[in-house]
Protein backbone atom coordinates (compact mmCIF):
# COMPACT_ATOMS: atom_id res chain seq x y z
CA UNK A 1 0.00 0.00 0.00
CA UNK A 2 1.45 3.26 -0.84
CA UNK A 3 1.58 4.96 2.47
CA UNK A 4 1.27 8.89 0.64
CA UNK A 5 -1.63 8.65 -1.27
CA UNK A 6 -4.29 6.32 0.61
CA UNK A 7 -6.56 7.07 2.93
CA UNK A 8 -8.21 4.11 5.43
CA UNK A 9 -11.51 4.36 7.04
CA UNK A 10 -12.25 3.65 10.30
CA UNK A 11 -15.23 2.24 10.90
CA UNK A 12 -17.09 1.21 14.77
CA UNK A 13 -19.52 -1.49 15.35
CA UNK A 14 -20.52 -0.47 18.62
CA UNK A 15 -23.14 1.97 19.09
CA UNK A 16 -21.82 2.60 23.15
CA UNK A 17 -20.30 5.80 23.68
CA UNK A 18 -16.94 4.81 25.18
CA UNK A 19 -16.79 0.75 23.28
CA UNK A 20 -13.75 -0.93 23.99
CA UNK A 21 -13.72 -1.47 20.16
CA UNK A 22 -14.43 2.67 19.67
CA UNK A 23 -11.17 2.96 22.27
CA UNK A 24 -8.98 0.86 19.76
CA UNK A 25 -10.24 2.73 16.81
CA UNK A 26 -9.33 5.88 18.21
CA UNK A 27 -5.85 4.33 19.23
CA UNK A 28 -5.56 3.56 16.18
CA UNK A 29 -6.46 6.60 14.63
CA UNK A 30 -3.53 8.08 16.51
CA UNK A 31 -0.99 5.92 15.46
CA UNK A 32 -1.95 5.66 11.77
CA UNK A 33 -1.83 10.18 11.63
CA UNK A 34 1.51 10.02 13.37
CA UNK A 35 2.65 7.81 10.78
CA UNK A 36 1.03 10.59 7.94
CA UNK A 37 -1.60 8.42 7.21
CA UNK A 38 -5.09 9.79 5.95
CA UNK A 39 -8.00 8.40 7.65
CA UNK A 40 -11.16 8.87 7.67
CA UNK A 41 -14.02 7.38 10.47
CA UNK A 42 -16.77 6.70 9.11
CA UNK A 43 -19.89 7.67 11.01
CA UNK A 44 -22.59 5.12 9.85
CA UNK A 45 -25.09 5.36 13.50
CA UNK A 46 -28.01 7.34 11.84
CA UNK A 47 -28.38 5.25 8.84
CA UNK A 48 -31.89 3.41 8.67
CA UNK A 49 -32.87 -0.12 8.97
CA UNK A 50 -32.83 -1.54 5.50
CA UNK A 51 -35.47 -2.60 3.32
CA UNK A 52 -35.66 -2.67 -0.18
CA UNK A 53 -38.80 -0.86 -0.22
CA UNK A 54 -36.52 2.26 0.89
CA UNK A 55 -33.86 1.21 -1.40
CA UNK A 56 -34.33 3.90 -3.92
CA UNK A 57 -34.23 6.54 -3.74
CA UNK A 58 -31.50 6.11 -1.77
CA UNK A 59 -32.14 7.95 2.08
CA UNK A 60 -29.54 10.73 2.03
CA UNK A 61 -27.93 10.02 5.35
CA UNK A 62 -27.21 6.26 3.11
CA UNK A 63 -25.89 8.00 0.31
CA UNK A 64 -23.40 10.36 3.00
CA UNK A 65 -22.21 6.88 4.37
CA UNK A 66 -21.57 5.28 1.52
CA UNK A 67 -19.74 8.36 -0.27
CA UNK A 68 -17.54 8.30 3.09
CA UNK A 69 -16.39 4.44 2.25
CA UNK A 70 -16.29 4.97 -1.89
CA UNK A 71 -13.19 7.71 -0.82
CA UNK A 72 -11.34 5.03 0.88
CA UNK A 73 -8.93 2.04 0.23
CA UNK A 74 -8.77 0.01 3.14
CA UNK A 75 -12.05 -0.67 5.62
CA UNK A 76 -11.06 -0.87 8.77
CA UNK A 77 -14.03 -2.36 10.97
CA UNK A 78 -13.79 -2.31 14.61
CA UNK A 79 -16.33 -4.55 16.00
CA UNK A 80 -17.79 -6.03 19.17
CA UNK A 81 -19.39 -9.55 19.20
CA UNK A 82 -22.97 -9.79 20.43
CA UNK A 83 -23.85 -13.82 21.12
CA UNK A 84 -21.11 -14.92 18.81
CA UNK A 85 -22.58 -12.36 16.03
CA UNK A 86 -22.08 -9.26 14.05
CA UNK A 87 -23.88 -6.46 16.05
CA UNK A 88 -27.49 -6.16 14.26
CA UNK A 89 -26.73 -1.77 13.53
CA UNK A 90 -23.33 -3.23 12.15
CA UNK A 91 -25.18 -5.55 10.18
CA UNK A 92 -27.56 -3.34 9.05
CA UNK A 93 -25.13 -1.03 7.84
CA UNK A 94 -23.01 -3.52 5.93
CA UNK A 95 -25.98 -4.71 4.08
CA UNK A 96 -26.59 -0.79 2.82
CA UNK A 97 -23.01 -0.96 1.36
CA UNK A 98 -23.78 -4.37 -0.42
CA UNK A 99 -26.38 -3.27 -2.12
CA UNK A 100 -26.14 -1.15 -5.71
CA UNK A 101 -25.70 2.45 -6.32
CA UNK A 102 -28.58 2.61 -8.71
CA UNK A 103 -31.49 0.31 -9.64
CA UNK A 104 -30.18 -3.22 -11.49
CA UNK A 105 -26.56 -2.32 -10.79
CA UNK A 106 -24.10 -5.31 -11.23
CA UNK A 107 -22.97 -6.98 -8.35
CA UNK A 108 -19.68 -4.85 -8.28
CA UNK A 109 -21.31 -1.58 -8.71
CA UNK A 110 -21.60 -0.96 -4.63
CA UNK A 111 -19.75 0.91 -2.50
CA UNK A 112 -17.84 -1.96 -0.84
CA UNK A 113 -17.35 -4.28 -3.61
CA UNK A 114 -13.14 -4.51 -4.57
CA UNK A 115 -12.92 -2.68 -1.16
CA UNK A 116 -9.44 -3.89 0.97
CA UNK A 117 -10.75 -4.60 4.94
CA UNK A 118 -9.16 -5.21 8.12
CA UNK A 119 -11.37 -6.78 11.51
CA UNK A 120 -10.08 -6.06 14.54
CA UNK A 121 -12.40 -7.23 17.92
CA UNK A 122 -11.98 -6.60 21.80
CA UNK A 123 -14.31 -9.13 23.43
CA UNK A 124 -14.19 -11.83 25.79
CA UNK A 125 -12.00 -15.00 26.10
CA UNK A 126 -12.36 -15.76 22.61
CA UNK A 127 -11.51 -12.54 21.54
CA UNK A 128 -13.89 -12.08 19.16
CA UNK A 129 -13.42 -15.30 17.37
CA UNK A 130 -16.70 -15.52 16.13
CA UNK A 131 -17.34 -12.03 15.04
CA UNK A 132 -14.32 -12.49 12.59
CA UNK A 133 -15.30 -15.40 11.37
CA UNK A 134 -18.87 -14.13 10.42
CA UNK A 135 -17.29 -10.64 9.11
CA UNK A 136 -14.93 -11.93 7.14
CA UNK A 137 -17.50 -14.21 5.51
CA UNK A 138 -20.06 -11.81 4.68
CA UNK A 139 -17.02 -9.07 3.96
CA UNK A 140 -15.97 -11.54 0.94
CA UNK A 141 -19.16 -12.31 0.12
CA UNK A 142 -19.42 -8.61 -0.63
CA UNK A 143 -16.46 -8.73 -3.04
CA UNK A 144 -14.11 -6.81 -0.16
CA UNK A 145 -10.80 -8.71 0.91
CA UNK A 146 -10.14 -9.50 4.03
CA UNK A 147 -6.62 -8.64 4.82
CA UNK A 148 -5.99 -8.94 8.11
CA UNK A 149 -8.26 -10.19 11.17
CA UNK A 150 -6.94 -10.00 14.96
CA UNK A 151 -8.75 -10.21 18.08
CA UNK A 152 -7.64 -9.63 21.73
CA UNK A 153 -9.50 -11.05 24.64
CA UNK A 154 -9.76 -8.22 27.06
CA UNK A 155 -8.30 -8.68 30.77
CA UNK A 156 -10.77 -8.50 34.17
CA UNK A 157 -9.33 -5.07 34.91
CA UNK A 158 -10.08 -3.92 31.39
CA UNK A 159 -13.89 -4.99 32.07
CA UNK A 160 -13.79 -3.33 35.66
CA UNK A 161 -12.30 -0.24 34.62
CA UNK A 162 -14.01 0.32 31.05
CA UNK A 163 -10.18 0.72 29.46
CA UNK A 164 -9.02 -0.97 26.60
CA UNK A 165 -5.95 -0.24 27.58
CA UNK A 166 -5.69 -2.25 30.99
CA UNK A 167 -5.76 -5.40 28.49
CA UNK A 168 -1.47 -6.09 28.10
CA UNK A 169 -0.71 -6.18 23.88
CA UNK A 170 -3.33 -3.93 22.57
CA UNK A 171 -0.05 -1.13 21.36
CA UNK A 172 1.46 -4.67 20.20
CA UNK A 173 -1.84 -5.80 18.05
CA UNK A 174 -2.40 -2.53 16.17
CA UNK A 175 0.77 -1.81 15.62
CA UNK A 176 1.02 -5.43 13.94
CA UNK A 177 -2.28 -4.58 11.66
CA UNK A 178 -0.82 -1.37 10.62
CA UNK A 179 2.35 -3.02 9.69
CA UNK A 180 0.48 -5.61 7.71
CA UNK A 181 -1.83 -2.78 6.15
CA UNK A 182 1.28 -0.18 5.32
CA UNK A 183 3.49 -3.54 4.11
């Protein structure tokens, strides 16, 4: 990736104001400017529920969203894991960007398709595990490439103290996925 000229959006599946996986996107965030990245986050919370009966015309708030993603090269999804499962709003969203621009588009004519996306998850003992596995399922099956998926099961104090950062290797993890990403 050619570290000048790209710009990575940052994008939270948690709707909670201070997520653990809104804390590593904002870490994140930091690390990727000091390194003269551009990045963009990518605020997705108003966007509707979807139905194809409000496909078109397309709500405006959709439209914002999707223009947001369509100016980036790399996704980069921060997400919790609810029962094992992509958060529904996540969902929800991620289904919008799946779906064509305009009435009877092809299948690569959305805003995600040929998109480049990294999954990162804070979560429990499994860190994540099956939140990655979903996302990068339905992320491919959106014509995105996955190209890097890490998870890091957060420590007691962490969950005590609402702080990503009292979870040891969270500086270690992102600074791996940026590696990969930049490499």
């Amino acid at each position: 990736m050619d570290s000048h000229t790209n710009t990575i959006g940052l994008l939270t599946g948690s709707r909670r104001k201070n997520s653990f996986n809104g804390q590593l996107a904002k870490i994140a965030e930091s690390m990727l400017e000091k390194q003269g990245q551009n990045v963009q986050i990518i605020n997705w919370l108003d966007v509707p529920f979807f139905s194809q009966d409000d496909e078109f015309p397309t709500p405006e708030v959709v439209q914002k969203v999707r223009g947001e993603v369509m100016k980036c090269d790399v996704i980069w999804i921060f997400s919790p894991e609810y029962n094992g499962q992509i958060p529904g709003g996540e969902k929800n969203l991620l289904d919008w960007l799946s779906r064509g621009l305009k009435p009877g588009a092809e299948r690569s004519d959305t805003a995600a398709y040929g998109r480049k996306v990294m999954l990162t998850t804070a979560g429990g003992r499994a860190a994540g595990f099956g939140v990655r596995k979903n996302l990068t399922l339905l992320c491919k099956a959106m014509g995105m490439t996955v190209i890097s998926s890490e998870g890091i099961a957060l420590s007691p104090e962490s969950w005590s103290s609402d702080n990503v950062m009292k979870t040891p290797g969270v500086d270690e993890m992102l600074e791996g996925q940026i590696k990969t990403l930049l490499g």
